[in-house]
N, C-alpha and C. Protein backbone atom coordinates (compact mmCIF):
# COMPACT_ATOMS: atom_id res chain seq x y z
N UNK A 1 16.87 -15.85 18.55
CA UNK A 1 16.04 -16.59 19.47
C UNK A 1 15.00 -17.38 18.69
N UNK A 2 14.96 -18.74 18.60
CA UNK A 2 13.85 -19.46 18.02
C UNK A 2 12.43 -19.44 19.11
N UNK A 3 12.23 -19.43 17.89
CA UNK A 3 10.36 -19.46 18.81
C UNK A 3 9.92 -20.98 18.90
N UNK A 4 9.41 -20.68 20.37
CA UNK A 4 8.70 -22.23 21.14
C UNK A 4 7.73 -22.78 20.12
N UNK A 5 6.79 -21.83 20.07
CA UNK A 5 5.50 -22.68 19.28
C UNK A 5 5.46 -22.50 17.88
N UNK A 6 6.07 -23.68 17.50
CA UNK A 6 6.50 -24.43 16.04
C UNK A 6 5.52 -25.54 15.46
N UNK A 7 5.48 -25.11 13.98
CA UNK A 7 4.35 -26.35 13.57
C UNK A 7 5.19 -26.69 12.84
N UNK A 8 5.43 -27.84 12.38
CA UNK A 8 6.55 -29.08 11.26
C UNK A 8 7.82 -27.94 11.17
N UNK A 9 8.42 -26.70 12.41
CA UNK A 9 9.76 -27.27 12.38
C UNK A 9 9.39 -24.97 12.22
N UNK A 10 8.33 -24.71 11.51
CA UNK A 10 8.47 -23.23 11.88
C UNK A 10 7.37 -22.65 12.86
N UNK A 11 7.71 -21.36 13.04
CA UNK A 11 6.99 -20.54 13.83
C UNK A 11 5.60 -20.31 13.63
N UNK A 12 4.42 -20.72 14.73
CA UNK A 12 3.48 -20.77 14.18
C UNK A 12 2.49 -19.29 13.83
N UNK A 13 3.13 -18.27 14.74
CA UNK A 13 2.81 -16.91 14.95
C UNK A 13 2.84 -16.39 13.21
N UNK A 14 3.87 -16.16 12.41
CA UNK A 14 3.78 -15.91 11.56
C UNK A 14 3.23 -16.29 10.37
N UNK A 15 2.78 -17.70 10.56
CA UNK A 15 1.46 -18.09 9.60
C UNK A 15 0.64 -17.81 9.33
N UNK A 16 -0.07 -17.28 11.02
CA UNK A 16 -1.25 -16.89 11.25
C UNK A 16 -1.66 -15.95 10.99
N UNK A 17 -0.49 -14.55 11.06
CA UNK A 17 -1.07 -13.47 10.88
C UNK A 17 -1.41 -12.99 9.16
N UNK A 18 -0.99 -14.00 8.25
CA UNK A 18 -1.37 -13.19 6.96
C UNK A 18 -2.78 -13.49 6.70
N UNK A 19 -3.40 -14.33 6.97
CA UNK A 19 -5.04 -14.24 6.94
C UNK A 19 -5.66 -13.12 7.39
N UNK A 20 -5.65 -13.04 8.89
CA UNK A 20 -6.27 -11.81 9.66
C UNK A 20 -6.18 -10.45 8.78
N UNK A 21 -5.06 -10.55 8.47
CA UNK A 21 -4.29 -9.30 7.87
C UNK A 21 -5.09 -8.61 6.26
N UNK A 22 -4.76 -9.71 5.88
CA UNK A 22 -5.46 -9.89 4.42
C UNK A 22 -6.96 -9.46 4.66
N UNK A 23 -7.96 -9.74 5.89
CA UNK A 23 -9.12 -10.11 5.57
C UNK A 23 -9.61 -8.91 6.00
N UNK A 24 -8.93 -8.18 6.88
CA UNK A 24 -9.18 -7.24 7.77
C UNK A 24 -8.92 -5.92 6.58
N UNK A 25 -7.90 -5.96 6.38
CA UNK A 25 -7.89 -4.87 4.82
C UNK A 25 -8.74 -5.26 3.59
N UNK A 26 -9.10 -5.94 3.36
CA UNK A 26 -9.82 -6.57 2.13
C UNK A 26 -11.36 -5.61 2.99
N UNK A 27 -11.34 -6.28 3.77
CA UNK A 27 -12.74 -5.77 4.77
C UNK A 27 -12.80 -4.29 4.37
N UNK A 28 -11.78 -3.25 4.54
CA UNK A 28 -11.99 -1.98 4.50
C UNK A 28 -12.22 -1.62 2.72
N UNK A 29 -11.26 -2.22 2.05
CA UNK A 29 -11.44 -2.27 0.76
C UNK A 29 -13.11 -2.13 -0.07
N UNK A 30 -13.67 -3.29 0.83
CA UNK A 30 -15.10 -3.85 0.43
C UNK A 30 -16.28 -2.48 0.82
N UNK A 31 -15.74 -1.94 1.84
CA UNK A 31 -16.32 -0.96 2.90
C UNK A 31 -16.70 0.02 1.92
N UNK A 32 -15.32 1.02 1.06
CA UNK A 32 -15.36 1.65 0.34
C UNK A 32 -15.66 1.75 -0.72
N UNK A 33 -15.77 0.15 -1.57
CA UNK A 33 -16.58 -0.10 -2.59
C UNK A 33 -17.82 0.20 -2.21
N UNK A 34 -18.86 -0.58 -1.08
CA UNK A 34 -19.54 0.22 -0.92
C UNK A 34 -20.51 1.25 -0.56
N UNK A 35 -19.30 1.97 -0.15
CA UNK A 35 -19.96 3.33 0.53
C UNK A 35 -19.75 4.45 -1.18
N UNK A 36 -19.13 3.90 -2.02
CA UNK A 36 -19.26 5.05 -3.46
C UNK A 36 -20.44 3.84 -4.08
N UNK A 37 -20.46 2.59 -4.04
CA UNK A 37 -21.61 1.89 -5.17
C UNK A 37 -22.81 1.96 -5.01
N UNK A 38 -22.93 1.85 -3.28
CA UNK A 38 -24.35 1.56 -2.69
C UNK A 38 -24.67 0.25 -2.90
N UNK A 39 -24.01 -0.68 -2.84
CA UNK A 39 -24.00 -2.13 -3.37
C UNK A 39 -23.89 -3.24 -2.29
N UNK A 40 -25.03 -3.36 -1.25
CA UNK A 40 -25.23 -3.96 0.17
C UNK A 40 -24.13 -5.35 -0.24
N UNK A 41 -23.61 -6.05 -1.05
CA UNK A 41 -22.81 -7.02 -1.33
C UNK A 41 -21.80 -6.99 -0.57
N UNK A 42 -21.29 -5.60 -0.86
CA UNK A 42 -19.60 -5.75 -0.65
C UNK A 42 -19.83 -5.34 0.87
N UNK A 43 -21.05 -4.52 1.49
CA UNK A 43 -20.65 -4.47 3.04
C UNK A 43 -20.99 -5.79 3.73
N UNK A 44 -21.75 -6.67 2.80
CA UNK A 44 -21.60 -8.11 3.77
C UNK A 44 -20.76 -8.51 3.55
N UNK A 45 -19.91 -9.00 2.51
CA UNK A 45 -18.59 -8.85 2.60
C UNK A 45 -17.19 -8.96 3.35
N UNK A 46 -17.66 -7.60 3.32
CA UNK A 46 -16.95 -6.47 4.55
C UNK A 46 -16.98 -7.04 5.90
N UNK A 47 -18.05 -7.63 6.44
CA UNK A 47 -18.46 -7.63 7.86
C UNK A 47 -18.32 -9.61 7.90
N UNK A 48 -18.31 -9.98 6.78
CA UNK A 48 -17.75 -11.34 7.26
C UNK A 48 -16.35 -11.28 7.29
N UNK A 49 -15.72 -10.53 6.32
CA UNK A 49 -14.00 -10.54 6.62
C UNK A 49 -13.83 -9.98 8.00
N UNK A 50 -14.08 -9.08 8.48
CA UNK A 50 -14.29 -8.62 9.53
C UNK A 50 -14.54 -9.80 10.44
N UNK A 51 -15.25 -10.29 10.52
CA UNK A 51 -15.53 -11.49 11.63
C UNK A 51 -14.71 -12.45 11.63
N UNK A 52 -14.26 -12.89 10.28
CA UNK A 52 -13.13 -14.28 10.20
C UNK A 52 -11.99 -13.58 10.66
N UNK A 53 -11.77 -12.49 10.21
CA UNK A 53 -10.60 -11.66 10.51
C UNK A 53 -9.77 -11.62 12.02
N UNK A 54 -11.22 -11.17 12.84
CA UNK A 54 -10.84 -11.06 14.07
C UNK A 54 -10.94 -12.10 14.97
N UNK A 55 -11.32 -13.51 14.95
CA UNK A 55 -11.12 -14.71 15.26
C UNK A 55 -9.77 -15.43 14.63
N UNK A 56 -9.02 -15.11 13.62
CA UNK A 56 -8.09 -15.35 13.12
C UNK A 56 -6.57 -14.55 14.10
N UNK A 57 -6.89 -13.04 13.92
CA UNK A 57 -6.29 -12.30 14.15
C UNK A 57 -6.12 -12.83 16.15
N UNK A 58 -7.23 -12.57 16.62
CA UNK A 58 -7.33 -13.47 18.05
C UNK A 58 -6.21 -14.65 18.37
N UNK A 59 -6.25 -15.57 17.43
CA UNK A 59 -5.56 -17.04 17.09
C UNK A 59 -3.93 -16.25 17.19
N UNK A 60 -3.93 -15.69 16.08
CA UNK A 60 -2.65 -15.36 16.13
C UNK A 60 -1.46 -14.48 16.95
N UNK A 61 -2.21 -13.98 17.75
CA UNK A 61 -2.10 -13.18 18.83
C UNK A 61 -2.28 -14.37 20.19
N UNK A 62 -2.42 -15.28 20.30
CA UNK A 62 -1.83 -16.37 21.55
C UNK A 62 -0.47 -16.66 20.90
N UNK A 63 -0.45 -16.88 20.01
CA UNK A 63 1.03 -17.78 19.42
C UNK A 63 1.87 -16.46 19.19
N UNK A 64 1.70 -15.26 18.94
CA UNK A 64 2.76 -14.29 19.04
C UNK A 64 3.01 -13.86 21.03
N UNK A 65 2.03 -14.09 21.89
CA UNK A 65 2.24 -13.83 23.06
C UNK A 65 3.19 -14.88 23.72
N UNK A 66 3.01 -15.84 23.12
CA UNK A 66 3.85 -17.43 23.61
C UNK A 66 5.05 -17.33 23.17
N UNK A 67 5.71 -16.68 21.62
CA UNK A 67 6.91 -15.87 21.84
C UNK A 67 7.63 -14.89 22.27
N UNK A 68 6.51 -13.73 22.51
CA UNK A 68 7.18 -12.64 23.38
C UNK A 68 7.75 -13.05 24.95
N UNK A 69 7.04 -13.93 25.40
CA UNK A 69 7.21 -14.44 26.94
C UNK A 69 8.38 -15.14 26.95
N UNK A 70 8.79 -15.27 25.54
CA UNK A 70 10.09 -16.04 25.30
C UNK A 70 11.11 -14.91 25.52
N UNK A 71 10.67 -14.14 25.34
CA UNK A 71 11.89 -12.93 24.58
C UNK A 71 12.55 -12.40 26.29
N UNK A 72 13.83 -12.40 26.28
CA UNK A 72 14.39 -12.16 27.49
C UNK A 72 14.47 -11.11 27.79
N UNK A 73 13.75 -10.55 29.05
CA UNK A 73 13.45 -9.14 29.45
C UNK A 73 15.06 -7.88 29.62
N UNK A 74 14.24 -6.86 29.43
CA UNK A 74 15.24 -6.12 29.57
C UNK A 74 15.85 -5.45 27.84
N UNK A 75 15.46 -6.04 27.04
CA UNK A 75 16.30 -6.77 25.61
C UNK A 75 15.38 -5.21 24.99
N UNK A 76 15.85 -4.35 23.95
CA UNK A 76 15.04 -3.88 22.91
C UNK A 76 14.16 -4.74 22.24
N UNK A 77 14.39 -5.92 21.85
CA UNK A 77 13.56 -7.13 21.45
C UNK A 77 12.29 -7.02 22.09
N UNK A 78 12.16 -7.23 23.40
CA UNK A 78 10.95 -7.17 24.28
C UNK A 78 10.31 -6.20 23.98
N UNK A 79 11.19 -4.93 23.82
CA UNK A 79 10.08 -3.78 24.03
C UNK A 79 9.66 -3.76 23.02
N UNK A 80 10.32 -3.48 21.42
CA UNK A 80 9.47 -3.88 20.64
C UNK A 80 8.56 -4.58 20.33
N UNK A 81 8.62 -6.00 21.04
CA UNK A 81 7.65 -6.41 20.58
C UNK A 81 6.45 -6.32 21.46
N UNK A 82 6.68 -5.70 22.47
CA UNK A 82 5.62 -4.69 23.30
C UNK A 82 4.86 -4.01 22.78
N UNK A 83 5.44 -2.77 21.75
CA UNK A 83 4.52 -2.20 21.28
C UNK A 83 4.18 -2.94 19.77
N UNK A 84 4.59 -4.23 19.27
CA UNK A 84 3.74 -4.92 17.94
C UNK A 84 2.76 -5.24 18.98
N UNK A 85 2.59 -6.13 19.75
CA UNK A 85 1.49 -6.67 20.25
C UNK A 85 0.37 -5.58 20.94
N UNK A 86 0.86 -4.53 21.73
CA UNK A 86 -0.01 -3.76 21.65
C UNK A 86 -0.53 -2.96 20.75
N UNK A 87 0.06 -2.58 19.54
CA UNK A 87 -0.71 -2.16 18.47
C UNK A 87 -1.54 -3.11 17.76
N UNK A 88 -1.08 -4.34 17.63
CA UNK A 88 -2.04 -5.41 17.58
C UNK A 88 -3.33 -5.60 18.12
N UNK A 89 -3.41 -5.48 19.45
CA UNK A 89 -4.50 -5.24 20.08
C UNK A 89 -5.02 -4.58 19.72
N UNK A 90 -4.75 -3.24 19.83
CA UNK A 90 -5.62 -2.18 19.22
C UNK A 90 -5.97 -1.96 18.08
N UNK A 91 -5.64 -2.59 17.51
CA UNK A 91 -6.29 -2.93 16.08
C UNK A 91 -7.41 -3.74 15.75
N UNK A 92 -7.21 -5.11 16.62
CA UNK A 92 -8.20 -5.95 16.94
C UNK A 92 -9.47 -5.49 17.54
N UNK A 93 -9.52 -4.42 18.77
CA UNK A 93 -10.30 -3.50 19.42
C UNK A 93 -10.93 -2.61 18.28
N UNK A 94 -10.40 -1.88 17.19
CA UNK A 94 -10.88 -1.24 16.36
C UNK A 94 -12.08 -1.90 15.45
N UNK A 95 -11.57 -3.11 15.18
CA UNK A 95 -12.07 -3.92 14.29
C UNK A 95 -13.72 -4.50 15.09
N UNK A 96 -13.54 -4.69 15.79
CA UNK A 96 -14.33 -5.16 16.92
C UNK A 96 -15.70 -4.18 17.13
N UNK A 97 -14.76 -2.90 17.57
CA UNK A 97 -16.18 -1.85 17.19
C UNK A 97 -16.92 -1.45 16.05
N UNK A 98 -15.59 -1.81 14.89
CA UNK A 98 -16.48 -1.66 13.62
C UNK A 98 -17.35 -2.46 13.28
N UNK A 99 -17.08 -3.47 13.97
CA UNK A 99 -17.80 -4.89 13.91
C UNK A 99 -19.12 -4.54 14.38
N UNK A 100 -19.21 -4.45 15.44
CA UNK A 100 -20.15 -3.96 16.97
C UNK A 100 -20.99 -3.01 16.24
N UNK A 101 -20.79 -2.11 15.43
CA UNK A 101 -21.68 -0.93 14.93
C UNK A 101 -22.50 -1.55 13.61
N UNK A 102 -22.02 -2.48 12.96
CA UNK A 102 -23.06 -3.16 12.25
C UNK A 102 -24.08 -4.00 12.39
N UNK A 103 -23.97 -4.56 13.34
CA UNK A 103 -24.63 -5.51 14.24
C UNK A 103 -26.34 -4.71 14.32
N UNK A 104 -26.38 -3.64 14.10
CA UNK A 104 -27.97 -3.44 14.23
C UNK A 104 -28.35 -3.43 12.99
N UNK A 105 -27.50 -3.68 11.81
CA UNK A 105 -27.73 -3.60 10.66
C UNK A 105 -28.14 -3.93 9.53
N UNK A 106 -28.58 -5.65 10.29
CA UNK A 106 -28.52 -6.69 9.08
C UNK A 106 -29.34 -6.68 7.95
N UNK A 107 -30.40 -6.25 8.40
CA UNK A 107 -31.64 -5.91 6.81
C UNK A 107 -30.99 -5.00 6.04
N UNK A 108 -30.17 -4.26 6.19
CA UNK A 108 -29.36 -3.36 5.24
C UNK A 108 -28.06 -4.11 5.00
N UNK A 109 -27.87 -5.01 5.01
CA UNK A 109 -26.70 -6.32 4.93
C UNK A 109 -25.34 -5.50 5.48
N UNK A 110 -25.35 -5.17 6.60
CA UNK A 110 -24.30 -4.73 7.52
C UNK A 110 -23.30 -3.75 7.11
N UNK A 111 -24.43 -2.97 6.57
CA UNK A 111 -23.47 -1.39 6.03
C UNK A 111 -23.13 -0.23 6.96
N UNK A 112 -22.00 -0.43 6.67
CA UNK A 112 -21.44 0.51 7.99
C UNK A 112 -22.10 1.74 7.49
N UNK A 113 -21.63 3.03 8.35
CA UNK A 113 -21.58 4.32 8.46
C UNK A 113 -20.49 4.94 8.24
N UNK A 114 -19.94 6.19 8.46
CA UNK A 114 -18.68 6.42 8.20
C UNK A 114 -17.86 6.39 9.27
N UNK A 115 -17.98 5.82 10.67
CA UNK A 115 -17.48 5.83 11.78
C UNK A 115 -16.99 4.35 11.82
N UNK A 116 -17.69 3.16 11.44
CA UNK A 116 -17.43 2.22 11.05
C UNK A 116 -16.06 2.25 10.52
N UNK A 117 -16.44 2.72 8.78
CA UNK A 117 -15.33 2.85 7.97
C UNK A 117 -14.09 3.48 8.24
N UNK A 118 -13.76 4.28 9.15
CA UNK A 118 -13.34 5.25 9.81
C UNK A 118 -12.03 4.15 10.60
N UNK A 119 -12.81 3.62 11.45
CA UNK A 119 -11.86 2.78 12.57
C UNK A 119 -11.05 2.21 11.53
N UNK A 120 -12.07 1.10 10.62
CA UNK A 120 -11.19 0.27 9.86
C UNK A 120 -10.00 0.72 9.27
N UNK A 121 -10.10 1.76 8.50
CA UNK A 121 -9.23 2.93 7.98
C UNK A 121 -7.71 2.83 8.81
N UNK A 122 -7.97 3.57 10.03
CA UNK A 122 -7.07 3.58 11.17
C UNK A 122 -6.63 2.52 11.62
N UNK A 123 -6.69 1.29 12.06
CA UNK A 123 -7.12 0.06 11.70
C UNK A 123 -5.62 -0.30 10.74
N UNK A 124 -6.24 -0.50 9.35
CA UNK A 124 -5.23 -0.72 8.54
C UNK A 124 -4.07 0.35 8.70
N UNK A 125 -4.45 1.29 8.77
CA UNK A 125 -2.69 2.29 9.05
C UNK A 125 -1.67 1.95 10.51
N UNK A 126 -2.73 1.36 11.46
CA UNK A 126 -1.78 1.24 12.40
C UNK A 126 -1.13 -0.17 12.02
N UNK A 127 -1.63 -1.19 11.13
CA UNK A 127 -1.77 -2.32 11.02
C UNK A 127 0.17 -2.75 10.03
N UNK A 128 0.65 -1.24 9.23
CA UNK A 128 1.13 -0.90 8.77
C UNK A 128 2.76 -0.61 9.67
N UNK A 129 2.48 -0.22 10.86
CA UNK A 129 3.44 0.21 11.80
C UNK A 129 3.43 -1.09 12.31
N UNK A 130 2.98 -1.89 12.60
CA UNK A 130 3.26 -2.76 13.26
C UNK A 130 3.53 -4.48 12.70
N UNK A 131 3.67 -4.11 11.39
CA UNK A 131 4.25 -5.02 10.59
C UNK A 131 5.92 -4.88 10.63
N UNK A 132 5.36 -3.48 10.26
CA UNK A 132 7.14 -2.53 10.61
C UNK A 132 7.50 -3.21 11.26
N UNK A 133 7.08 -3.23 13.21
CA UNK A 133 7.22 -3.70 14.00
C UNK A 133 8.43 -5.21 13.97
N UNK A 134 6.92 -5.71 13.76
CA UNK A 134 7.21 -7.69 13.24
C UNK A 134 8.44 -7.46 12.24
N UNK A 135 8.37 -7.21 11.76
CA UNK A 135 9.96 -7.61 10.61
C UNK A 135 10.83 -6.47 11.34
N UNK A 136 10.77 -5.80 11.72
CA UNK A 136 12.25 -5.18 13.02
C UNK A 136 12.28 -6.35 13.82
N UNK A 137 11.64 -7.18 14.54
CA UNK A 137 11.82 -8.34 15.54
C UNK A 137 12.63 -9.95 14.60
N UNK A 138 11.96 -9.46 13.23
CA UNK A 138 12.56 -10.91 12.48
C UNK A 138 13.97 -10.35 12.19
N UNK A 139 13.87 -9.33 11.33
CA UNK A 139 14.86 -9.48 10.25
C UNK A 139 16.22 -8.61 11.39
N UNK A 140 15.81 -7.54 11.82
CA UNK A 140 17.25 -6.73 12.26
C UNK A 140 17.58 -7.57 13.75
N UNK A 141 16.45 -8.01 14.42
CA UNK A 141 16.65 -9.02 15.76
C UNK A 141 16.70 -10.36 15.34
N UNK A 142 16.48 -10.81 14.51
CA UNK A 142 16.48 -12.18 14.65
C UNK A 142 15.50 -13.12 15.80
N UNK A 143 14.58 -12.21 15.93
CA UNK A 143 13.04 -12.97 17.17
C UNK A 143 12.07 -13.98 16.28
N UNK A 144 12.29 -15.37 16.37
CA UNK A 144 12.04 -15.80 16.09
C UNK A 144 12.71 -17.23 14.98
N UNK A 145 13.99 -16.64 14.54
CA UNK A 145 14.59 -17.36 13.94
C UNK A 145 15.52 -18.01 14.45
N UNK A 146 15.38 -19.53 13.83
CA UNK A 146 16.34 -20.42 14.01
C UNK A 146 17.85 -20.71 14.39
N UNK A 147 18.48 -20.90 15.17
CA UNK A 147 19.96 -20.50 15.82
C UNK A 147 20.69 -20.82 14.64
N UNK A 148 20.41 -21.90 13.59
CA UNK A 148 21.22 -22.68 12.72
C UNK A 148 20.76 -22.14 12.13
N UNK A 149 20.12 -21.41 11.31
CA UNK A 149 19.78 -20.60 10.11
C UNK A 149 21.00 -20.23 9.53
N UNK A 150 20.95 -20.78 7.85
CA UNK A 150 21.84 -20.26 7.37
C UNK A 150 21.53 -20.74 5.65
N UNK A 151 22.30 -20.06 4.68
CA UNK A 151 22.15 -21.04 3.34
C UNK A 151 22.08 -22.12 2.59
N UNK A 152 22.78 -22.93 3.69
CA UNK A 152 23.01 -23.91 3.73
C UNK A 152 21.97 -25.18 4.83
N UNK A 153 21.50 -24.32 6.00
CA UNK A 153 20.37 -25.22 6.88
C UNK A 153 20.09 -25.85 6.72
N UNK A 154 20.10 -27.65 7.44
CA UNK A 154 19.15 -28.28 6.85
C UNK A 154 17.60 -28.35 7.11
N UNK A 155 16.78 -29.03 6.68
CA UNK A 155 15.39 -28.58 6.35
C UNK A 155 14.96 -28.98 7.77
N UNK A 156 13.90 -28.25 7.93
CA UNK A 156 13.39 -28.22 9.24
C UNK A 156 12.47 -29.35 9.72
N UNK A 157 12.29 -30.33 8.00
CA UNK A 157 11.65 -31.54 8.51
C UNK A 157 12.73 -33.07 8.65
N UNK A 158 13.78 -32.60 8.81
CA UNK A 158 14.64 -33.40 8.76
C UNK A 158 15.10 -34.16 9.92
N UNK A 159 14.52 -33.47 11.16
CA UNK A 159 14.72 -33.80 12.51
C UNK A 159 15.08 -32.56 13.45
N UNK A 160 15.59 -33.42 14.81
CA UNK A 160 15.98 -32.28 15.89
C UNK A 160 17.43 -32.45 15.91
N UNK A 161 17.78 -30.94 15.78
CA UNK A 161 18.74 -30.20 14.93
C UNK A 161 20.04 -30.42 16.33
N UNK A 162 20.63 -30.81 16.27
CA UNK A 162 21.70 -30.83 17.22
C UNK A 162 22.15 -29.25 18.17
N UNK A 163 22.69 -29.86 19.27
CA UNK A 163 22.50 -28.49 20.11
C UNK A 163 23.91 -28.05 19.46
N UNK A 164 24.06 -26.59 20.07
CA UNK A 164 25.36 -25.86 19.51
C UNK A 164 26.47 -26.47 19.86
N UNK A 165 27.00 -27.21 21.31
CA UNK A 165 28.14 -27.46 21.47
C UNK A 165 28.56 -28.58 20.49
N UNK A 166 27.51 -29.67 19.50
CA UNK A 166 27.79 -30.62 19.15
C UNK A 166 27.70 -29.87 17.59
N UNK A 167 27.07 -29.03 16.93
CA UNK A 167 27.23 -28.26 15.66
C UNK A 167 28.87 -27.96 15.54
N UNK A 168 29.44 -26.97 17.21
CA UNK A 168 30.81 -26.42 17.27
C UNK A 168 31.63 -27.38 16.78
N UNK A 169 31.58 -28.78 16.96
CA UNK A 169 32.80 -29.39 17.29
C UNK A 169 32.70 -30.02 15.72
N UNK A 170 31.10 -30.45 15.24
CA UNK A 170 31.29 -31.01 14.00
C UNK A 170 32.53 -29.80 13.26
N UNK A 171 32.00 -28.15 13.29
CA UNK A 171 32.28 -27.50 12.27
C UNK A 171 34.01 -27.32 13.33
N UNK A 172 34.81 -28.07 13.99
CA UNK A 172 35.99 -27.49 14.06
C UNK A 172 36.52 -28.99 13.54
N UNK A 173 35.95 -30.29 13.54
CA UNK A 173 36.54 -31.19 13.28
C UNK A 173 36.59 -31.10 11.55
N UNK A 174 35.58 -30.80 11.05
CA UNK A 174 36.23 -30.10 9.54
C UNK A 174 36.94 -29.28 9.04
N UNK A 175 37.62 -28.38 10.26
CA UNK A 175 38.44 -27.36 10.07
C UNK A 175 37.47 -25.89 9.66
N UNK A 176 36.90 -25.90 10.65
CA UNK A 176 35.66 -24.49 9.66
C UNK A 176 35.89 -23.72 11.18
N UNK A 177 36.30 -23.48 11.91
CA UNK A 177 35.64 -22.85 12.96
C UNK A 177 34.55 -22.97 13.90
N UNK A 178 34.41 -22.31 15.07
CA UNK A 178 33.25 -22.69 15.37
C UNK A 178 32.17 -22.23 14.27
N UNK A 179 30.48 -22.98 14.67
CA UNK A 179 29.51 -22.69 14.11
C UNK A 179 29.15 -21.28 14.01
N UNK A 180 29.44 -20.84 14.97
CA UNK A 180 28.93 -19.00 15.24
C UNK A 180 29.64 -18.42 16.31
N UNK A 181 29.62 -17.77 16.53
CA UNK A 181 31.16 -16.58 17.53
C UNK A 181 29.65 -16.26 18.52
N UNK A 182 30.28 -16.17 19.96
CA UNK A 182 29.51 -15.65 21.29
C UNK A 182 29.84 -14.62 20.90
């Protein structure tokens, strides 16, 4: 199933999420530097990745909802990606309160506590399952990828890709078979 919302030809959902991703673990990273250094740096840091993170992560979570609505009900596809997006959420929610608990903090440059650090923690582990998730929807479903995908594909800035019945007939008038078997 190709996904609707495409920027120059790919999916825009999966762009998005390696920022959030990155910034949101980097965030916990920074956390633990320092909660052993005592080094108010890395929890500001911390609490701006945290903030870009979850405005990012936000972003990318419309453009993964705009493909699930794609995904035809009933399908294991759906449900999976039921529970990526809801672990998604709740990750975002985690982040949010860790967020939320620094916020009285700023003269101490937004050093968490260990409840803070805690979510984030959990946070990144669920963040872990639900990558799982996302690449069970790409790679063993094919959610998201291109009908014509193949080694040979042509490039996705090359134009709009002919529908299947007109792919079929190129690949039987060369003697190849159809393009792909129902």
């Amino acid at each position: 199933m190709e996904s609707r919302a495409k920027l120059l030809g790919h999916p825009i959902h999966p762009m998005l999420v390696v920022l959030p991703l990155a910034l949101l673990s980097t965030a916990v990273l920074f956390d633990a530097v320092y909660l052993v250094s005592g080094n108010g740096e890395f929890a500001t840091l911390a609490f701006w990745n945290i903030s870009i993170g979850l405005v990012g992560g936000l972003l990318a979570a419309l453009f993964g909802l705009i493909d699930w609505l794609n995904i035809r009900q009933g399908t294991r596809a759906r449900r999976i990606g039921a529970w990526h997006g809801l672990g998604n959420a709740i990750i975002v929610l985690l982040f949010v309160v860790s967020w939320a608990l620094r916020l009285d903090k700023p003269a101490y440059a937004y050093a968490p506590a260990a409840l803070p650090f805690v979510l984030g923690l959990i946070g990144v582990g669920l963040a872990l399952v639900t990558a799982w998730l996302g690449g069970e929807l790409v790679y063993r479903l094919r959610i998201g990828v291109d009908d014509i995908a193949n080694p040979d594909a042509p490039s996705s800035l090359s134009g709009p890709v002919p529908d299947r019945e007109d792919r079929d007939r190129e690949e039987r008038e060369r003697g190849r078979g159809p393009a792909r078997v129902s």
